[in-house]
Protein backbone atom coordinates (compact mmCIF):
# COMPACT_ATOMS: atom_id res chain seq x y z
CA UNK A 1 0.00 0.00 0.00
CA UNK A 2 1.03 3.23 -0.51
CA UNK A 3 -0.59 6.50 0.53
CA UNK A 4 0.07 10.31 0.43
CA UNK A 5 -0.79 11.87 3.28
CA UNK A 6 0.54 15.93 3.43
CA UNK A 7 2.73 15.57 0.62
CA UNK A 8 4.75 12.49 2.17
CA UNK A 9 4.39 8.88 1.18
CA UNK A 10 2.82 6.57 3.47
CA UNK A 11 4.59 2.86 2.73
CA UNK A 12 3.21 -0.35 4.00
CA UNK A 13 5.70 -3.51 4.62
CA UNK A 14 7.39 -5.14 6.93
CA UNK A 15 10.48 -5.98 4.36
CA UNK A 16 12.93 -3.89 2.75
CA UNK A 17 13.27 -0.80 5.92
CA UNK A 18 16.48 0.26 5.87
CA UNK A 19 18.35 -0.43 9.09
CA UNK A 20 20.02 3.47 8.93
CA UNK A 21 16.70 5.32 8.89
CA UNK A 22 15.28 3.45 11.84
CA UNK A 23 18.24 3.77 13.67
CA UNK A 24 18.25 7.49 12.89
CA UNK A 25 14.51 7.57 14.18
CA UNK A 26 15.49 5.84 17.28
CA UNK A 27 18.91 8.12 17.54
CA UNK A 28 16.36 10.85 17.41
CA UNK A 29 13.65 9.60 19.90
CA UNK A 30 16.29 9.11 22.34
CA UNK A 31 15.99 5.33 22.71
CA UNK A 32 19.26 4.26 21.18
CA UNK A 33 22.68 6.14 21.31
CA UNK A 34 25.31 3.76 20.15
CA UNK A 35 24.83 0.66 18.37
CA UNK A 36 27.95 -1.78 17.79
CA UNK A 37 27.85 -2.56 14.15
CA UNK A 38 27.26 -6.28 14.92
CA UNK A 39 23.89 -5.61 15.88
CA UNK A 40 22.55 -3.10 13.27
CA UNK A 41 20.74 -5.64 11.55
CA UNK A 42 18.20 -5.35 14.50
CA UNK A 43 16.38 -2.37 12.67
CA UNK A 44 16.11 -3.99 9.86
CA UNK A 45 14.80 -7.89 11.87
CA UNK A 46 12.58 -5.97 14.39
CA UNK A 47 10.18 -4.83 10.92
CA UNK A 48 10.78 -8.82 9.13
CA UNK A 49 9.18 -10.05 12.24
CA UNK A 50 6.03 -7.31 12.57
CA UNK A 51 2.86 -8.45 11.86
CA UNK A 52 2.32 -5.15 10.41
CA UNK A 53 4.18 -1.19 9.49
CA UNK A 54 3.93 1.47 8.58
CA UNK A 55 6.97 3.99 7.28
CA UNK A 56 6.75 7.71 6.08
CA UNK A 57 8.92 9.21 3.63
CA UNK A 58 9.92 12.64 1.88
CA UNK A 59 11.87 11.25 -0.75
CA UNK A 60 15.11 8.88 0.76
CA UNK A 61 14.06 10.18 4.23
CA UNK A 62 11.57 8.16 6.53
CA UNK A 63 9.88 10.80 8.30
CA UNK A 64 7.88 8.64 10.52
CA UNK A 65 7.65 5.03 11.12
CA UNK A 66 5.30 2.40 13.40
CA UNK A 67 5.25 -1.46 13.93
CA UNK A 68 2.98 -3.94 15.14
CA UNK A 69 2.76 -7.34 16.60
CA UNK A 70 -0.90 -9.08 16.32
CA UNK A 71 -2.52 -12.45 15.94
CA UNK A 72 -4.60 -10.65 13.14
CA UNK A 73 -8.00 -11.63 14.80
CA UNK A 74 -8.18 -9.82 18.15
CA UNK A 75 -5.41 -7.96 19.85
CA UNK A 76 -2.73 -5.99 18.38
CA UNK A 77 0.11 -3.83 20.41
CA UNK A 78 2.08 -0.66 18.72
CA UNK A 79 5.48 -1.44 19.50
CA UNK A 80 7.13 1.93 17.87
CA UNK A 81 5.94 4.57 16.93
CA UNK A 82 8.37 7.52 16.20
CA UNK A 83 8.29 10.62 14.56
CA UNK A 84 11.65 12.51 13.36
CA UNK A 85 11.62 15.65 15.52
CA UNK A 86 11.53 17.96 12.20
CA UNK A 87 8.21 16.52 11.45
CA UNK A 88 6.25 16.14 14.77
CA UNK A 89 3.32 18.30 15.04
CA UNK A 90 2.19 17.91 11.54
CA UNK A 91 -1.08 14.91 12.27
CA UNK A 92 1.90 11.76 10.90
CA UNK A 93 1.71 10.18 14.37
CA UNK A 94 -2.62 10.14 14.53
CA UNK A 95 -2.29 9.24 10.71
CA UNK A 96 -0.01 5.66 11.53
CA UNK A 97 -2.39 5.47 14.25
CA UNK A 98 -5.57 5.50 12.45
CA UNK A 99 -4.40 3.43 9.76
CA UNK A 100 -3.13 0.78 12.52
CA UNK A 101 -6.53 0.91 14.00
CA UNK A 102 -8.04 0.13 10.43
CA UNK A 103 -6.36 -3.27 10.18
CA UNK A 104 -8.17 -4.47 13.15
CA UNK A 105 -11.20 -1.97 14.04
CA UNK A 106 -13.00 -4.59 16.37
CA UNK A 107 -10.06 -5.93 18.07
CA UNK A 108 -8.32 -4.86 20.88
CA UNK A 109 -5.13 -2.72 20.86
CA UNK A 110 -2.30 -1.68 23.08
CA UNK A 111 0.62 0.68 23.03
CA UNK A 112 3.52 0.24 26.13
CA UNK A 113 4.69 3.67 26.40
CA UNK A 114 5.75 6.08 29.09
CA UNK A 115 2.90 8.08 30.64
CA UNK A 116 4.32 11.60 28.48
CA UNK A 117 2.25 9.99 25.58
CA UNK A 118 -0.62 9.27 27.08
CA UNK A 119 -2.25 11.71 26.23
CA UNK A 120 -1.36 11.20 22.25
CA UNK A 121 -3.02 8.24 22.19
CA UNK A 122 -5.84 9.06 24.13
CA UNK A 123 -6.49 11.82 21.29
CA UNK A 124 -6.35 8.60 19.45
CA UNK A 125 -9.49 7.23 20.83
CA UNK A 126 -6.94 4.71 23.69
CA UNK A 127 -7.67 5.19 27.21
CA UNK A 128 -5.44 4.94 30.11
CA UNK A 129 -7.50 3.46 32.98
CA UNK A 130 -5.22 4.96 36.19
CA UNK A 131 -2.26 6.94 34.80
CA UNK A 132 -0.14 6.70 37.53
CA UNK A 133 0.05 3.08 38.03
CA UNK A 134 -0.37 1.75 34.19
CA UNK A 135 1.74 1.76 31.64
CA UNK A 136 -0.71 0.48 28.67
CA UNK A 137 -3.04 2.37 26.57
CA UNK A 138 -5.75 0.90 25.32
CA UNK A 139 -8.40 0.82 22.44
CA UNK A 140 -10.98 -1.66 22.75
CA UNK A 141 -12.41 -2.32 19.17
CA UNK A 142 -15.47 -4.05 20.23
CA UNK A 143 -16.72 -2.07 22.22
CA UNK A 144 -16.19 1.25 19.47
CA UNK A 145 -18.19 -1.34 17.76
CA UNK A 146 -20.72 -1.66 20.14
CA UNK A 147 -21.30 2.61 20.51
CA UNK A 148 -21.23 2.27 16.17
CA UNK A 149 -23.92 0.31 16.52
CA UNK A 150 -21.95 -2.78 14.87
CA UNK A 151 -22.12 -4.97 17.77
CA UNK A 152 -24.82 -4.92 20.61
């Protein structure tokens, strides 16, 4: 699949990422600093054993970038999601979001993150049910189902 989304191009795969730009996303998001060249192919194995991503680029440069892990039926958990710091504040991260969502709109889904994003995701339709003691947003499909009138 490919999309445009605010003159960018929205890429769907879990093969071919290069190991560079997701290290430079990571680099960026603060949750690498060095990585021994030994175990750069990580960036590149993490997306080969997704169930599902998503990558955004302007031209050679991935702007944007999330994975998933899911059994495809009825739970799915955002792994990553990071935005290059040039880009932020321009809709990308709700975009990967939405489109995550989308695979699996009755399931349920999850995203481990530090409490600083929950409100991002909760602006994403995930709630956080105490936010000092849980780590794990969450967006129960079935039951946005149920108030779509889908399911009873």
């Amino acid at each position: 699949m490919y999309q445009y989304f605010n003159g960018l191009v929205i890429r769907e795969g879990t093969t071919g990422v290069p190991a560079k730009a997701v290290e430079k996303l990571f680099k960026d998001a603060g949750w690498v600093r060095h990585t021994p060249d030994w175990q750069k192919e990580k960036f590149t194995l993490i997306f080969e054993n997704s169930t599902w991503a998503l990558t955004v680029w302007d031209g050679d440069e991935m702007a944007a970038m999330v994975r998933v892990i899911s059994d495809k039926i009825m739970a799915a958990t955002i792994m990553d999601l990071v935005v290059y710091s040039p880009y932020r504040g321009q809709g990308l991260g709700k975009k990967l979001i939405s489109l995550c969502v989308q695979k699996l709109p009755h399931g349920d889904w999850f995203a481990h993150t530090s409490s600083a994003n929950f409100p991002f995701y909760q602006s994403c339709g995930f709630e956080v049910r105490d936010l000092k003691e849980n780590g794990t947003c969450t967006y129960y499909g079935y039951i946005q189902a149920r108030v779509e009138g889908h399911r009873r």
